[in-house]
C-alpha atoms as a PDB file:
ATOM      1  CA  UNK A   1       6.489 -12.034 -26.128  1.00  0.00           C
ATOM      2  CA  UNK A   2       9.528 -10.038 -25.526  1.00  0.00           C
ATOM      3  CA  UNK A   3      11.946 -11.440 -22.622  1.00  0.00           C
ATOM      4  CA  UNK A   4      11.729  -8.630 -20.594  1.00  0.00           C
ATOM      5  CA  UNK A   5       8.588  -8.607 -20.333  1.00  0.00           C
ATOM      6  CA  UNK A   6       8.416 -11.740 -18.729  1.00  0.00           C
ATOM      7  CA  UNK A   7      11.431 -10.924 -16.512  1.00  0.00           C
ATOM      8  CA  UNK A   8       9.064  -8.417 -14.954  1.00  0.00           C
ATOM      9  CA  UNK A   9       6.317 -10.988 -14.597  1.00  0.00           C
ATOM     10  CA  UNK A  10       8.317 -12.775 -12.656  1.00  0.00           C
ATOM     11  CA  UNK A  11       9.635 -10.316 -10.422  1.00  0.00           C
ATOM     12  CA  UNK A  12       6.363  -9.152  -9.338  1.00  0.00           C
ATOM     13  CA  UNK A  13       4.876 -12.755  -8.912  1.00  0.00           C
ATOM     14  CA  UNK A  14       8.060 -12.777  -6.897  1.00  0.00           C
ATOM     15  CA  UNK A  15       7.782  -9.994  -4.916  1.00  0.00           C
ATOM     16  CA  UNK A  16       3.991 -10.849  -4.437  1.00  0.00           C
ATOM     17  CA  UNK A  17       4.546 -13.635  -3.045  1.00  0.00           C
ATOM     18  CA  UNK A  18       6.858 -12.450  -0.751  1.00  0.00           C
ATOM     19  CA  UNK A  19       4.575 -10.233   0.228  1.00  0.00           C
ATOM     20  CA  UNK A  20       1.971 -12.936   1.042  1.00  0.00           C
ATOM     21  CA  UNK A  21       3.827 -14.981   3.266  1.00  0.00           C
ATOM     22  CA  UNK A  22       5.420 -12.552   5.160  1.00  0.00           C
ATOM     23  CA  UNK A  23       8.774 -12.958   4.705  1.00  0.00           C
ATOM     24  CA  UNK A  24       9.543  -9.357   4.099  1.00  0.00           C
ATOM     25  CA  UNK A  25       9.547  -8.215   7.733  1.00  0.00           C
ATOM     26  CA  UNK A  26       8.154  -5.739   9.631  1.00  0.00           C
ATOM     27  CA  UNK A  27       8.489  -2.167   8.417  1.00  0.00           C
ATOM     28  CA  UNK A  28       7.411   0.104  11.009  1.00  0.00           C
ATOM     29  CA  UNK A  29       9.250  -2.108  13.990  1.00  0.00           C
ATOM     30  CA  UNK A  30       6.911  -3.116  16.247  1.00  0.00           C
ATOM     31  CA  UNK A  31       6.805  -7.113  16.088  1.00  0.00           C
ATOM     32  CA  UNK A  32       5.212  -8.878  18.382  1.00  0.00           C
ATOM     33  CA  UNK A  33       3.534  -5.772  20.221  1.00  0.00           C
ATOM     34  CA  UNK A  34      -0.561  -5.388  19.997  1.00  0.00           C
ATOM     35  CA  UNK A  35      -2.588  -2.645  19.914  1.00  0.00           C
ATOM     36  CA  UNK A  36      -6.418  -2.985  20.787  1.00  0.00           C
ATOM     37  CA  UNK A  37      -6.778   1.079  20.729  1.00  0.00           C
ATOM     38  CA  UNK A  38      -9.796   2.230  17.876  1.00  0.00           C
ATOM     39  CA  UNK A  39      -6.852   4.380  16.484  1.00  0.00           C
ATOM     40  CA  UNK A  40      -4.474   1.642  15.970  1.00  0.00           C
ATOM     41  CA  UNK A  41      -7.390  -0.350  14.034  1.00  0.00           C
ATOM     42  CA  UNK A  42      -8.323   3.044  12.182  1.00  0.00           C
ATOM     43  CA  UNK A  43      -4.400   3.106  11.061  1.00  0.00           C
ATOM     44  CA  UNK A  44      -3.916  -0.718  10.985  1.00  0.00           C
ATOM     45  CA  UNK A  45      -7.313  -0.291   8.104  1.00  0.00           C
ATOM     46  CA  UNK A  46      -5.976   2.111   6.590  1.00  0.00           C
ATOM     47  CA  UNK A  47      -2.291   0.853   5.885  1.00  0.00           C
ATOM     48  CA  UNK A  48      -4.370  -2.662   4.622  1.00  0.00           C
ATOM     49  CA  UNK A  49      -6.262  -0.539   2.213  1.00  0.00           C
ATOM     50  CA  UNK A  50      -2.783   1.158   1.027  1.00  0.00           C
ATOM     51  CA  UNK A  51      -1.667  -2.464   0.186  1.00  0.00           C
ATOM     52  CA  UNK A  52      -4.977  -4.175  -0.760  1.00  0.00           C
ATOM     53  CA  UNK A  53      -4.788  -1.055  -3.332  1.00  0.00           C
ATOM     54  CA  UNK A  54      -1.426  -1.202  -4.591  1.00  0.00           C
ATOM     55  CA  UNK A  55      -1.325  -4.822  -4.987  1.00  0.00           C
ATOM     56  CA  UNK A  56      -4.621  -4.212  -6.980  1.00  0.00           C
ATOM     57  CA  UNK A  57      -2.510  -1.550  -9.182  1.00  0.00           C
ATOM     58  CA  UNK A  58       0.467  -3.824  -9.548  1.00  0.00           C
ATOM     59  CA  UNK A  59      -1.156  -7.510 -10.705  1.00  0.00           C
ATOM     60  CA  UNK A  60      -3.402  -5.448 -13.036  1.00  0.00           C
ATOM     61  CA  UNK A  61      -0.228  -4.306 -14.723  1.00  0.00           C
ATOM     62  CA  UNK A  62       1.428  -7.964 -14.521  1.00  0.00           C
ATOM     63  CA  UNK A  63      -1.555  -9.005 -16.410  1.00  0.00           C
ATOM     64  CA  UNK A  64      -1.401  -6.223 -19.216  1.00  0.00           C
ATOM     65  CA  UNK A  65       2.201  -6.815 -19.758  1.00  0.00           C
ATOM     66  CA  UNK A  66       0.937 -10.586 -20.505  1.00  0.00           C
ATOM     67  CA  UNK A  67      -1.911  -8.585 -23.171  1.00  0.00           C
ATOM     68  CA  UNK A  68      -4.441 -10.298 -19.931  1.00  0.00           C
ATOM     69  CA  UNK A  69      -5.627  -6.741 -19.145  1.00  0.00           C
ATOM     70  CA  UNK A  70      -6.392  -3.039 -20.689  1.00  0.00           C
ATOM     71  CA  UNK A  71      -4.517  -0.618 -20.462  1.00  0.00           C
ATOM     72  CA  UNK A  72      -8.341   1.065 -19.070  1.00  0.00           C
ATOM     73  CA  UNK A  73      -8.220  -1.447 -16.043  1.00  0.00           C
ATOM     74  CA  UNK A  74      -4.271  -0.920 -15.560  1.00  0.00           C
ATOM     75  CA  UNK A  75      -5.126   3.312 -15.320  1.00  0.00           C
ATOM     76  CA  UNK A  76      -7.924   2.531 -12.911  1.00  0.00           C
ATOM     77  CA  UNK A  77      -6.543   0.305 -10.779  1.00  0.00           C
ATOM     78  CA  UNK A  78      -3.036   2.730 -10.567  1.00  0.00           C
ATOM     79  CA  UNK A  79      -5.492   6.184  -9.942  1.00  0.00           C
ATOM     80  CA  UNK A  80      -7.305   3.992  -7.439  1.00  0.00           C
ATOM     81  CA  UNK A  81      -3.726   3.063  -5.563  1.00  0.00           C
ATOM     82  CA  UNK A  82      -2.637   6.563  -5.964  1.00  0.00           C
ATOM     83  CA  UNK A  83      -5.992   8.044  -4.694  1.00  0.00           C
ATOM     84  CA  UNK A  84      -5.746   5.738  -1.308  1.00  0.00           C
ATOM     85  CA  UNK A  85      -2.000   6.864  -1.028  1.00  0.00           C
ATOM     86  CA  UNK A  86      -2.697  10.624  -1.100  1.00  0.00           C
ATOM     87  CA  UNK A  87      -5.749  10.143   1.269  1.00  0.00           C
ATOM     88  CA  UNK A  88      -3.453   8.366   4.023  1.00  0.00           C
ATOM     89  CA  UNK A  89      -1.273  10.994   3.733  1.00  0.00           C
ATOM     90  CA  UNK A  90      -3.794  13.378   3.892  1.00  0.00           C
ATOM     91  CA  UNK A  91      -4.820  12.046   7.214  1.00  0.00           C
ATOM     92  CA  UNK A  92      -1.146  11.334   8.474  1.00  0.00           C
ATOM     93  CA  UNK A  93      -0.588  15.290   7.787  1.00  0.00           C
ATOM     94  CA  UNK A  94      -3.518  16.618   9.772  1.00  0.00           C
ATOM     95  CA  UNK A  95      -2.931  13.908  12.942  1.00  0.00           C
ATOM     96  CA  UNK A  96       0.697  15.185  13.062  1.00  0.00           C
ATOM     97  CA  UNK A  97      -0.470  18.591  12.883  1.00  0.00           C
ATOM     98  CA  UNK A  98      -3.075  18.224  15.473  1.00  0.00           C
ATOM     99  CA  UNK A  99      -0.418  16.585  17.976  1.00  0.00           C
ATOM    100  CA  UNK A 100       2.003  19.408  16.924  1.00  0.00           C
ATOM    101  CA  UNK A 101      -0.599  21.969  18.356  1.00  0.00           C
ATOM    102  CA  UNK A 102      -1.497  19.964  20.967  1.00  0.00           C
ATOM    103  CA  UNK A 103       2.032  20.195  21.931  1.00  0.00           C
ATOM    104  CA  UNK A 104       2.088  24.268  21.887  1.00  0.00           C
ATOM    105  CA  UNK A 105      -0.560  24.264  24.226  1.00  0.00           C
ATOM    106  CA  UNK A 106       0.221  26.457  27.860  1.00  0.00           C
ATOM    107  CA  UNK A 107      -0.048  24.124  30.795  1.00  0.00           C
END
């Protein structure tokens, strides 16, 4: 097994773990508030389906660079990532649209 290969093993069992526990911080900035709308759920899904996805995508290819997976299941699981990606941005688009014409709207 090549070196670097297992350099990058390591870095994503790293950065998985990291992940995991947390100790990444929060992205978006809002620590500590809650928010028990059914849009915040419907966002707070779909952002857990972005990462459920992508961490999916990214042990499949840990495994393949260890010759653990095929290259089949490493192409699936990254078209599956990239599918729930372009959907949530699909979404995002048309909810900031929507509020952009709401916003153009005569009193």
């Amino acid at each position: 097994m090549n070196i670097k290969q297992l350099d990058a093993v390591n870095a994503y069992s790293q950065a998985t773990k990291q992940m995991q526990s947390g100790s990444l911080g929060a992205r978006d900035g809002m620590d500590g508030i809650q928010n028990n709308s059914a849009f915040g759920a419907l966002v707070d899904d779909a952002i857990g389906n972005v990462q459920k996805a992508t961490e999916t995508a990214e042990m499949t290819s840990a495994k393949a660079l260890v010759s653990q997976a095929d290259m089949v299941d490493v192409v699936t699981a990254v078209s599956n990532a990239e599918m729930v990606v372009d959907t949530v941005i699909s979404v995002r688009d048309k909810v900031i649209s929507a509020y952009n014409d709401i916003l153009k709207m005569p009193i």
